[in-house]
N, C-alpha and C. Protein backbone atom coordinates (compact mmCIF):
# COMPACT_ATOMS: atom_id res chain seq x y z
N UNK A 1 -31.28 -43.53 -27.49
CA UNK A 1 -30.35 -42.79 -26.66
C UNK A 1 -30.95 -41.40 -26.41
N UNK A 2 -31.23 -40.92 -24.57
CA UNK A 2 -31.14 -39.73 -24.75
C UNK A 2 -30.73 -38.74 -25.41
N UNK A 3 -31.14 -37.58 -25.57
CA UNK A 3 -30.44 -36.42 -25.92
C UNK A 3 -29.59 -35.98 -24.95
N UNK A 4 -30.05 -35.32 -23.97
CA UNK A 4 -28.71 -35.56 -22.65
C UNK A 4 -27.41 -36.32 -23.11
N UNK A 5 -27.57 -37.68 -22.97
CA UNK A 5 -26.42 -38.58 -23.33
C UNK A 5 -25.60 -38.67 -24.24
N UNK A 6 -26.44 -38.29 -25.45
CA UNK A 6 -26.04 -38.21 -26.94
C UNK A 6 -24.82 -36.71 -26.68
N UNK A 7 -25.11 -35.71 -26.25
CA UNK A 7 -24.91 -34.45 -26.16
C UNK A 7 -23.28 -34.97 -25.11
N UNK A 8 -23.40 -35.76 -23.91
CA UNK A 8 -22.63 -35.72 -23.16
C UNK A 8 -21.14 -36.09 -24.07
N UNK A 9 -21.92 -37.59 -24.88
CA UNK A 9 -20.78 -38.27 -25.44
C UNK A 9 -20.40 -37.75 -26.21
N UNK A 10 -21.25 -36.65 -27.67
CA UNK A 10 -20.27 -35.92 -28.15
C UNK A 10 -19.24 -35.30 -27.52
N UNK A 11 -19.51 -34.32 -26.74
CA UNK A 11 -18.71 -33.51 -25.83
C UNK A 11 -17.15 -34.30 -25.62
N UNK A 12 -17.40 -35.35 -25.13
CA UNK A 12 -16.47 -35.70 -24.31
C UNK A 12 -15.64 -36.68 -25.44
N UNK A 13 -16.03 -36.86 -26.59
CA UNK A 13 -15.40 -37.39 -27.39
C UNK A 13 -14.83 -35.99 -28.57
N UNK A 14 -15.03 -35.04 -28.76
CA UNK A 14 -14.65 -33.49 -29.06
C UNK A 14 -13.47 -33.47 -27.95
N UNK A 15 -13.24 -33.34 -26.52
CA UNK A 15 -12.33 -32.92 -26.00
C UNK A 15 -11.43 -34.35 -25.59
N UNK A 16 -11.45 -35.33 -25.95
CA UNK A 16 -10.50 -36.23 -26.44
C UNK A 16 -9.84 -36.03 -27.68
N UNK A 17 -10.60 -35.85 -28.52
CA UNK A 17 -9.90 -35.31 -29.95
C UNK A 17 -9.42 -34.16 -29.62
N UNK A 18 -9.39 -32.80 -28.97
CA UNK A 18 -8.78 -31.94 -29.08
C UNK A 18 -6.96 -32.11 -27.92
N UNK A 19 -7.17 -32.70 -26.90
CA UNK A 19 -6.28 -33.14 -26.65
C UNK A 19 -5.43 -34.23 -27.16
N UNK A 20 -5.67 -34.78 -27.61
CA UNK A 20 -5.07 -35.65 -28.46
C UNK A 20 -3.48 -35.23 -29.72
N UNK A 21 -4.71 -34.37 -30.38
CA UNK A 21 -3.61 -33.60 -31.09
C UNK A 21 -2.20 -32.64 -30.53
N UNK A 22 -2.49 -32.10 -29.53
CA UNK A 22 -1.60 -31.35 -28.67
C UNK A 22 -0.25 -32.58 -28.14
N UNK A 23 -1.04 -33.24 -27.57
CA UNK A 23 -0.01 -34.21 -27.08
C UNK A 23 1.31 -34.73 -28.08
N UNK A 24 0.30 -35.27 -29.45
CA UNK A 24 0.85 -36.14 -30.73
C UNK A 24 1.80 -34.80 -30.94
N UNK A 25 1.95 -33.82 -30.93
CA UNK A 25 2.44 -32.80 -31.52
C UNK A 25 4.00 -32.83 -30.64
N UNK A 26 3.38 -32.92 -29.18
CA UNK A 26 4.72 -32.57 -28.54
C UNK A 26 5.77 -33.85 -28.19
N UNK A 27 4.95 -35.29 -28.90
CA UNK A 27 6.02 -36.76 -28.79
C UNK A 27 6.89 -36.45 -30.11
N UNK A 28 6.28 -35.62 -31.33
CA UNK A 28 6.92 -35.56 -32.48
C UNK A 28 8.11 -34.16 -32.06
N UNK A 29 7.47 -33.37 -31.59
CA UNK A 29 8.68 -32.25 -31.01
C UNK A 29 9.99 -32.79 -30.00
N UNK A 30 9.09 -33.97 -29.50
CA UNK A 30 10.62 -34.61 -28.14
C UNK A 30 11.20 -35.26 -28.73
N UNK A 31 10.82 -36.22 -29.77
CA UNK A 31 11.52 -37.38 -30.39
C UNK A 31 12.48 -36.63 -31.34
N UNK A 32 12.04 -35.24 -32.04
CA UNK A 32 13.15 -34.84 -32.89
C UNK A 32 14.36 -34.07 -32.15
N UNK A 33 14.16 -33.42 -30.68
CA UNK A 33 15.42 -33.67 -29.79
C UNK A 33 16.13 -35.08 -29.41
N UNK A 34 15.20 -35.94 -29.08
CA UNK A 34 15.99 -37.29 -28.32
C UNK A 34 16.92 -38.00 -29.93
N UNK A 35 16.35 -37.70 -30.93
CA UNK A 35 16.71 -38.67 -31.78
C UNK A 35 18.59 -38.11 -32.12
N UNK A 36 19.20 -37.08 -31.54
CA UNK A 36 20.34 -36.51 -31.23
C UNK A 36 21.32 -36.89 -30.61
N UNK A 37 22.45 -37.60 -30.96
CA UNK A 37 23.37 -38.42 -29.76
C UNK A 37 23.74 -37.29 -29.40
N UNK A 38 24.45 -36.46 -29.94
CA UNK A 38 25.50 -35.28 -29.45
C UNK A 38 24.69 -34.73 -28.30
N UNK A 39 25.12 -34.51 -26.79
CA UNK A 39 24.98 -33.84 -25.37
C UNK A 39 24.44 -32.61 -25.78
N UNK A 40 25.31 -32.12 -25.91
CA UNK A 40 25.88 -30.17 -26.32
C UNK A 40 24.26 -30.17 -27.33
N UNK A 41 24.41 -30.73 -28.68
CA UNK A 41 23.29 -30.49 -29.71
C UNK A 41 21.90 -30.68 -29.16
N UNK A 42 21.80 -32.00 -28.49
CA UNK A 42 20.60 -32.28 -28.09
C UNK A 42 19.98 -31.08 -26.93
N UNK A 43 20.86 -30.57 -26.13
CA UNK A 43 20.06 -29.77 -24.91
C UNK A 43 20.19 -28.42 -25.75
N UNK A 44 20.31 -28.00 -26.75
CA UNK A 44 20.58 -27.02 -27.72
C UNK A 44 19.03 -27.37 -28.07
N UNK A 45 18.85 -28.49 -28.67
CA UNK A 45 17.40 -28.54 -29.46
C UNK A 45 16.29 -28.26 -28.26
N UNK A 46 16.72 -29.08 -27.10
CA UNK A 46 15.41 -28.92 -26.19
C UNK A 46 15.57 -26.71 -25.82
N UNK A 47 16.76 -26.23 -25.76
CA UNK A 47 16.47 -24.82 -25.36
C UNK A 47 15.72 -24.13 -26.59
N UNK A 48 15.56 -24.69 -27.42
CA UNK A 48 15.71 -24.13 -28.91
C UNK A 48 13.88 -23.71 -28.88
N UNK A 49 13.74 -25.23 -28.52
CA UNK A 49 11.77 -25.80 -28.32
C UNK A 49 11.62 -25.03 -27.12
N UNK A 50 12.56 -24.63 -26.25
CA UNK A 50 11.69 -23.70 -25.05
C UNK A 50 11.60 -25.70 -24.39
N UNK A 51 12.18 -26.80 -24.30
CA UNK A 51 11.55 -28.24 -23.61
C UNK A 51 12.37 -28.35 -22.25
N UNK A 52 11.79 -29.33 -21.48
CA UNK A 52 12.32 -29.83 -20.46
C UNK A 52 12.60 -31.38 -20.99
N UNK A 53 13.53 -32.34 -20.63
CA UNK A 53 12.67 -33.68 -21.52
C UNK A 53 11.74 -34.23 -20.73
N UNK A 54 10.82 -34.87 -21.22
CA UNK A 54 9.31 -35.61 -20.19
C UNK A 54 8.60 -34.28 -20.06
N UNK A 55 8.85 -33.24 -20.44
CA UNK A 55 7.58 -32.17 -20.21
C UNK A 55 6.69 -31.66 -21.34
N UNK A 56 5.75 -32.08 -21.41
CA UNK A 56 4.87 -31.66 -21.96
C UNK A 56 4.64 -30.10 -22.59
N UNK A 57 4.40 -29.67 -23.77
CA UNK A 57 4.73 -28.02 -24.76
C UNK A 57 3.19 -27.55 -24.15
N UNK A 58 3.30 -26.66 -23.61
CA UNK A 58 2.36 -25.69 -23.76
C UNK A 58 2.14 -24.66 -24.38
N UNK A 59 1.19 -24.82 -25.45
CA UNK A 59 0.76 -23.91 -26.48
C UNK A 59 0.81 -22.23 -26.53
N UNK A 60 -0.02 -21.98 -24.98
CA UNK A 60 -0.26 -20.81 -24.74
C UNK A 60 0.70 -20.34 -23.58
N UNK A 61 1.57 -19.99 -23.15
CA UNK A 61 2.71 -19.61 -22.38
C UNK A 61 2.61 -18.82 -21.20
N UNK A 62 2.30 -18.58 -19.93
CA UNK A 62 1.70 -17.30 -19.51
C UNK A 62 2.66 -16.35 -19.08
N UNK A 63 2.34 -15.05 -19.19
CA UNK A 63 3.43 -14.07 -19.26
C UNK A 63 4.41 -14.42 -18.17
N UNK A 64 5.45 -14.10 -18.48
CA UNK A 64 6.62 -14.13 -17.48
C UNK A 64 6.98 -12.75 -17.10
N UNK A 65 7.33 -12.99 -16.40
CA UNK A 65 7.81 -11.59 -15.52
C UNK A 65 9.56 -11.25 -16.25
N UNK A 66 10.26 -10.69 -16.16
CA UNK A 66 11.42 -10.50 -16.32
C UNK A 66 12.61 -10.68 -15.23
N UNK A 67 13.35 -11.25 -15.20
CA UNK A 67 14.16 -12.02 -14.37
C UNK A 67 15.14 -11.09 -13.85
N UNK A 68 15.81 -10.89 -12.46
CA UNK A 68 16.83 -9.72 -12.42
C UNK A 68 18.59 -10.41 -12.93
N UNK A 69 18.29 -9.44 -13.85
CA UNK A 69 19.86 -10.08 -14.16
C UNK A 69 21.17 -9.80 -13.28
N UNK A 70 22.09 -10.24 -13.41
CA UNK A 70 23.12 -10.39 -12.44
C UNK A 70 23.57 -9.06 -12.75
N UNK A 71 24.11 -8.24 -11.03
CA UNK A 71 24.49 -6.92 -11.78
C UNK A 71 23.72 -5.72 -11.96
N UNK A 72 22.30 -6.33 -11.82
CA UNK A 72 21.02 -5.16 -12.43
C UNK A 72 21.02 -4.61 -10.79
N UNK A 73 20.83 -2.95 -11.22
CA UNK A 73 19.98 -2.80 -10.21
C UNK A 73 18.23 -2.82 -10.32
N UNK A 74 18.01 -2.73 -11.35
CA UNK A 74 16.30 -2.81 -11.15
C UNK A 74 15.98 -4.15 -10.92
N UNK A 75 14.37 -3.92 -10.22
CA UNK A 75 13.84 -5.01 -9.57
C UNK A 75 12.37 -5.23 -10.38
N UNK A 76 11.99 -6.31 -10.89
CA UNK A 76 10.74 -6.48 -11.60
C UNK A 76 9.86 -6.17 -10.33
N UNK A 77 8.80 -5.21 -11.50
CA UNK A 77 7.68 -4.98 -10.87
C UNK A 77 6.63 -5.81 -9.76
N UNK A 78 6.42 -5.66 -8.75
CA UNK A 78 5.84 -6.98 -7.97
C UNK A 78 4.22 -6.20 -7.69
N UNK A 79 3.47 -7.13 -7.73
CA UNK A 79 2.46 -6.74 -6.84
C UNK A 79 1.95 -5.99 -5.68
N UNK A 80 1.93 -4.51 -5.36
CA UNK A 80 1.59 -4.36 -4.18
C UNK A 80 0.31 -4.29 -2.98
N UNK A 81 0.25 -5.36 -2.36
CA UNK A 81 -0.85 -5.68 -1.21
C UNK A 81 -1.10 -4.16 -0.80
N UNK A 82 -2.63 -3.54 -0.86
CA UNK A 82 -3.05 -2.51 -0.48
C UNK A 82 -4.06 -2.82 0.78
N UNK A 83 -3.93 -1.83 1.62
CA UNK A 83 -4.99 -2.22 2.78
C UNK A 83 -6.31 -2.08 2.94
N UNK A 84 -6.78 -2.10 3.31
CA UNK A 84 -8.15 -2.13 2.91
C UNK A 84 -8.67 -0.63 3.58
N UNK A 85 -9.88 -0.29 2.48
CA UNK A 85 -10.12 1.38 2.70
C UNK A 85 -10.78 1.23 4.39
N UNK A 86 -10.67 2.20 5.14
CA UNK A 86 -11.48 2.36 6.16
C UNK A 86 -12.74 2.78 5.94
N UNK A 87 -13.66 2.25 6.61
CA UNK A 87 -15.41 2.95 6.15
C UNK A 87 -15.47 4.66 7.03
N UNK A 88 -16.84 4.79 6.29
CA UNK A 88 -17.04 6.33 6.06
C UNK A 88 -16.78 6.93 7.96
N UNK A 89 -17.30 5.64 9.07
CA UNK A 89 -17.58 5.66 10.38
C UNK A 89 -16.09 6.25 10.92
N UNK A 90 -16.48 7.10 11.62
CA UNK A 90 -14.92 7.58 12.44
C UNK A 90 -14.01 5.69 13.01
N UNK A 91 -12.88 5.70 13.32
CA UNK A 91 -12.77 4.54 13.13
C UNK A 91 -12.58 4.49 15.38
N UNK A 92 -12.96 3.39 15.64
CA UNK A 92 -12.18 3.45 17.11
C UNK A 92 -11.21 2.99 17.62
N UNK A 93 -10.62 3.61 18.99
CA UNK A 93 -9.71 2.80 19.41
C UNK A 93 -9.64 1.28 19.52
N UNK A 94 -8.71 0.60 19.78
CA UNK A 94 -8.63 -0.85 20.20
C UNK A 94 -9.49 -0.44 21.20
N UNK A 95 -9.28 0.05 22.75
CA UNK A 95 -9.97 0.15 24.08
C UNK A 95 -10.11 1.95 24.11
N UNK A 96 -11.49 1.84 24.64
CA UNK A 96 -11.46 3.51 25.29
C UNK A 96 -12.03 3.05 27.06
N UNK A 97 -12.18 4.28 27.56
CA UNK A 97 -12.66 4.41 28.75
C UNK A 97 -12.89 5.29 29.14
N UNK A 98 -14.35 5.93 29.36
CA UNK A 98 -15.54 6.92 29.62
C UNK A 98 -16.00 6.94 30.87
N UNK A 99 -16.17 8.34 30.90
CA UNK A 99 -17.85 7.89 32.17
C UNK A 99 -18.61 8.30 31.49
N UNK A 100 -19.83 7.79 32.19
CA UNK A 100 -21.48 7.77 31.37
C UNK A 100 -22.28 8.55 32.06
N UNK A 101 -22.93 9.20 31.30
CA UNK A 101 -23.67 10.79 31.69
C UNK A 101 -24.75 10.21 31.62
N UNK A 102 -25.70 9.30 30.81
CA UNK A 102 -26.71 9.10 31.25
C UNK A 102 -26.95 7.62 30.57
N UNK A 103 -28.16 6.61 31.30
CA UNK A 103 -28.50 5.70 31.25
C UNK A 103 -29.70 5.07 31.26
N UNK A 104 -30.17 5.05 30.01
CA UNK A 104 -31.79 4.39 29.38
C UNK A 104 -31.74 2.78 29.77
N UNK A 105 -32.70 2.14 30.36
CA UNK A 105 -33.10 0.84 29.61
C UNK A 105 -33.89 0.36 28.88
N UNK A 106 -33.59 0.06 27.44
CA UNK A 106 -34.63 -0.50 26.57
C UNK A 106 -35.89 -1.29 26.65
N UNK A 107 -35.25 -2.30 27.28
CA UNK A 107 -36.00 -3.50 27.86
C UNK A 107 -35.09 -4.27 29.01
N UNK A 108 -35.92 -5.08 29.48
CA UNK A 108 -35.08 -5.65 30.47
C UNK A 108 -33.43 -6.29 29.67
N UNK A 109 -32.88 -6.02 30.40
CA UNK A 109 -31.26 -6.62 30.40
C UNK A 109 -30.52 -5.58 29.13
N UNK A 110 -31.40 -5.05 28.46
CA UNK A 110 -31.01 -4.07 27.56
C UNK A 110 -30.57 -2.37 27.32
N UNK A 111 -29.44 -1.89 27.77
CA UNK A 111 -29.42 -0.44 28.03
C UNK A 111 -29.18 0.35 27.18
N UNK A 112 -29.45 1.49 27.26
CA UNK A 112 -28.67 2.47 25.99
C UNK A 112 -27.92 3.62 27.11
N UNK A 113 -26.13 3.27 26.93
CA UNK A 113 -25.38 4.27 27.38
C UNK A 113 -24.84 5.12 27.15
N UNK A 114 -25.33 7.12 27.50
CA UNK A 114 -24.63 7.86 26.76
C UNK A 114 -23.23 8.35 27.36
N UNK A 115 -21.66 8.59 26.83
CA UNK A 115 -20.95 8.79 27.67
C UNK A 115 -20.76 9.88 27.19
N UNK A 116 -19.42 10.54 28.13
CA UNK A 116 -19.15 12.07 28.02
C UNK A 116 -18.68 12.23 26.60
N UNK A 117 -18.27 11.75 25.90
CA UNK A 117 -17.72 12.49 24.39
C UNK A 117 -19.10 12.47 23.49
N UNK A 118 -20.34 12.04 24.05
CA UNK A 118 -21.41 12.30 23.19
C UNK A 118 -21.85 11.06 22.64
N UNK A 119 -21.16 9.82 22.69
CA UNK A 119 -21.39 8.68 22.01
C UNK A 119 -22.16 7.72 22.71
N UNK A 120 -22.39 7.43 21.80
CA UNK A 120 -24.09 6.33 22.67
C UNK A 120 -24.21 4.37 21.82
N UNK A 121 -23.77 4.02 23.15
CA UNK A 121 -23.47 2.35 23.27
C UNK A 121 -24.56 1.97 23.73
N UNK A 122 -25.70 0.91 22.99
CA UNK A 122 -26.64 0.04 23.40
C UNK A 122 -26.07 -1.52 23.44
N UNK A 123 -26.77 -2.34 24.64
CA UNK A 123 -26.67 -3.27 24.71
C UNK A 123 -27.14 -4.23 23.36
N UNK A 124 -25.92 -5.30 22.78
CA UNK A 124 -26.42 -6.10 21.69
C UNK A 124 -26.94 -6.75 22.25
N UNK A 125 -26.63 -7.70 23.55
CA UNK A 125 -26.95 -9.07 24.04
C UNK A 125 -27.87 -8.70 25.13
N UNK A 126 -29.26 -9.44 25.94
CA UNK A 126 -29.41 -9.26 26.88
C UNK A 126 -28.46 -9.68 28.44
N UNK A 127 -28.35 -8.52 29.35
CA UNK A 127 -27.62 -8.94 30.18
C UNK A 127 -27.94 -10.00 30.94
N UNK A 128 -27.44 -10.47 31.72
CA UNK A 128 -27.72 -11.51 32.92
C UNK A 128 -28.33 -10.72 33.95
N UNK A 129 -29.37 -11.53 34.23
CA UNK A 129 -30.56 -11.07 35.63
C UNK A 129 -29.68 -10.35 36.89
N UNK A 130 -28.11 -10.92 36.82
CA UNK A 130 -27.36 -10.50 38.01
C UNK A 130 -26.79 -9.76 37.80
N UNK A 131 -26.42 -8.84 36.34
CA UNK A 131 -25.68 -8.02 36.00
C UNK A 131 -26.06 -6.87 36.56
N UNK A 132 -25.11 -5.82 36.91
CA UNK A 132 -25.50 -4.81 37.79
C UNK A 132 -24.79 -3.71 36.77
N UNK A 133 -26.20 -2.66 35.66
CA UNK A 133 -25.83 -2.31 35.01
C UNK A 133 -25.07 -0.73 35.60
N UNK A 134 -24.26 -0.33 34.36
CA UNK A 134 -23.65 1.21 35.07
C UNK A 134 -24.75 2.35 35.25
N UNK A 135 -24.13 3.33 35.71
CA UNK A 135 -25.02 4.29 36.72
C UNK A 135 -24.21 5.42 35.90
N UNK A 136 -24.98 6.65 36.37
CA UNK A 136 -24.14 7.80 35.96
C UNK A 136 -23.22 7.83 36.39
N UNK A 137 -21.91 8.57 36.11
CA UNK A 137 -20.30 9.00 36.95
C UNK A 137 -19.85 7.20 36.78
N UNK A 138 -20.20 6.59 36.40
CA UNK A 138 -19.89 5.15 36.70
C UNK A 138 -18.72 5.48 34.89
N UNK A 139 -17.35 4.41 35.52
CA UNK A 139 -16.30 4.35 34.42
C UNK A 139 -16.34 2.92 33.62
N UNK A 140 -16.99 2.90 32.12
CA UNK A 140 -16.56 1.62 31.67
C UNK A 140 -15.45 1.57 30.53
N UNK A 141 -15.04 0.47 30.25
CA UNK A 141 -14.44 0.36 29.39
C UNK A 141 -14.61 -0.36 28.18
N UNK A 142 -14.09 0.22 26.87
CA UNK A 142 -15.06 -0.82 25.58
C UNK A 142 -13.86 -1.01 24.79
N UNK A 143 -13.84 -2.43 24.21
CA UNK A 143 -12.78 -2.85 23.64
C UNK A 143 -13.40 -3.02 22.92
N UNK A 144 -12.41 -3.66 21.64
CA UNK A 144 -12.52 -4.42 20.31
C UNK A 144 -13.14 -6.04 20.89
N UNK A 145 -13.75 -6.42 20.28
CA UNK A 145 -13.78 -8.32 20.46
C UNK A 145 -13.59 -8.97 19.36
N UNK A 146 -14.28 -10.00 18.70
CA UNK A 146 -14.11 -10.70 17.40
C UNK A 146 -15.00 -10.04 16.61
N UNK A 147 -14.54 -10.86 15.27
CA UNK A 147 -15.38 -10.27 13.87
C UNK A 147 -15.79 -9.01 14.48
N UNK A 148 -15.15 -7.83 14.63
CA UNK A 148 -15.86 -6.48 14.39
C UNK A 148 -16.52 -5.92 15.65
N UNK A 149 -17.04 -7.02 16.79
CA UNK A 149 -17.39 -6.75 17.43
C UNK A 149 -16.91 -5.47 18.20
N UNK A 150 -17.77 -5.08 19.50
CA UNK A 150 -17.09 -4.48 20.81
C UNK A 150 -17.67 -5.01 22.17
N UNK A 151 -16.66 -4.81 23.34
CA UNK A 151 -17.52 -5.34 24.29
C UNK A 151 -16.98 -4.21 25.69
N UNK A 152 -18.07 -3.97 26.29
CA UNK A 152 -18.01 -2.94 27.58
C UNK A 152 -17.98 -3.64 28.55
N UNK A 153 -16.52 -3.47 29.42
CA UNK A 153 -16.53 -3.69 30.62
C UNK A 153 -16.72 -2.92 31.70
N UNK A 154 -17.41 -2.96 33.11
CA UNK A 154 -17.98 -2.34 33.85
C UNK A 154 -17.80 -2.77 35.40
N UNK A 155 -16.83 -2.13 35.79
CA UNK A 155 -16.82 -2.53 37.73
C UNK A 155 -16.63 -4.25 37.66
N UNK A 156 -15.36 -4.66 36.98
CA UNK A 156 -15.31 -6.00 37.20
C UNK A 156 -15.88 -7.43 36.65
N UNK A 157 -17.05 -6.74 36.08
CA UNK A 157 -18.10 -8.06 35.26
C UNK A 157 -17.92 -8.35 34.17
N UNK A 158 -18.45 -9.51 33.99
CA UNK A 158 -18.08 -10.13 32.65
C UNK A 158 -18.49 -9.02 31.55
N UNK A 159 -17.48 -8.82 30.85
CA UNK A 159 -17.43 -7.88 29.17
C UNK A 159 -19.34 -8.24 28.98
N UNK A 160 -19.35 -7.39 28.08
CA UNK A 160 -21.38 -7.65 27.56
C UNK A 160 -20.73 -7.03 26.36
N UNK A 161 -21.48 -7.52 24.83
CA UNK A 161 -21.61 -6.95 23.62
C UNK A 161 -22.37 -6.26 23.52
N UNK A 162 -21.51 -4.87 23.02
CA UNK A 162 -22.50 -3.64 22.84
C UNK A 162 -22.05 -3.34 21.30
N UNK A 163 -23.41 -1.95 20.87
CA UNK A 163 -22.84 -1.69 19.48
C UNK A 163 -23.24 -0.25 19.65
N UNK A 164 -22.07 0.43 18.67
CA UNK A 164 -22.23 1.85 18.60
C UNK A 164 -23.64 2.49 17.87
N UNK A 165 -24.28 3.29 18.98
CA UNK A 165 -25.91 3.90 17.98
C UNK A 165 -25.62 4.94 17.38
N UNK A 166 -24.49 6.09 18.09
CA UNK A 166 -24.21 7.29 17.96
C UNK A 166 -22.82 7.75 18.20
């Protein structure tokens, strides 16, 4: 017999024996409620054990919260959902809309646009051969898109993904 194998079957014959005992423990804990004719006594024994009947004792219990009692005004402590920090980057609008003071092209289909508040949008994607990029005094507009994105619209044409350089 492998060692591997040898190793597996101990294992798995260790956590049969350790369950085992847990179980045997909690047929001897149910049977000394069930073995109770009296109603009243018997659901006395199961509150007594902390039992449900047919439910299984769990050893280790996990904390409970504290219940509001009838009458209370306090409210158990709950979890509160915090939002998530904003990064160090000034944050932007959903949509702005600029004119553009000046206009680089990187490479073909690729621009770098500076607009009047000083901020400077390069093309992520190359444009389309037909795209007719903006000009100075020219007004675009840049929204939010997915995952994080942004996208600049310009005189009607399809949105293009841009990303902030500056």
């Amino acid at each position: 017999m492998s060692i591997a194998l040898l190793r597996t079957v101990l294992i798995m014959a260790g956590a049969n024996a350790l369950s085992w005992a847990p179980a045997q423990a909690d047929r001897n804990i149910q049977s000394d409620c069930t073995s109770i004719d009296d109603p009243a006594a018997r659901l006395a024994c199961y509150d007594e054990k902390n039992l449900v009947p047919g439910e299984r004792v769990v050893t280790s219990a996990p904390p409970q919260r504290p219940l509001l009692q009838a009458g209370s005004t306090s409210v158990p402590a709950m979890p509160i959902a915090v939002a998530p920090q904003q990064s160090a980057r000034s944050p932007q609008p959903a949509q702005t809309t600029s004119i553009v003071t000046a206009v680089a092209e990187q490479r073909r289909g690729i621009y770098l646009l500076t607009l009047e508040d000083g901020a400077q949008w390069e093309f992520a994607e190359d444009a389309a051969p037909t795209y007719r990029a903006p000009e100075r005094s020219s007004r675009v507009e840049i929204g939010r898109g997915a995952l994080g994105t942004y996208r600049m619209r310009f005189d009607g044409q399809q949105p293009v993904r841009v990303r902030r350089v500056r």
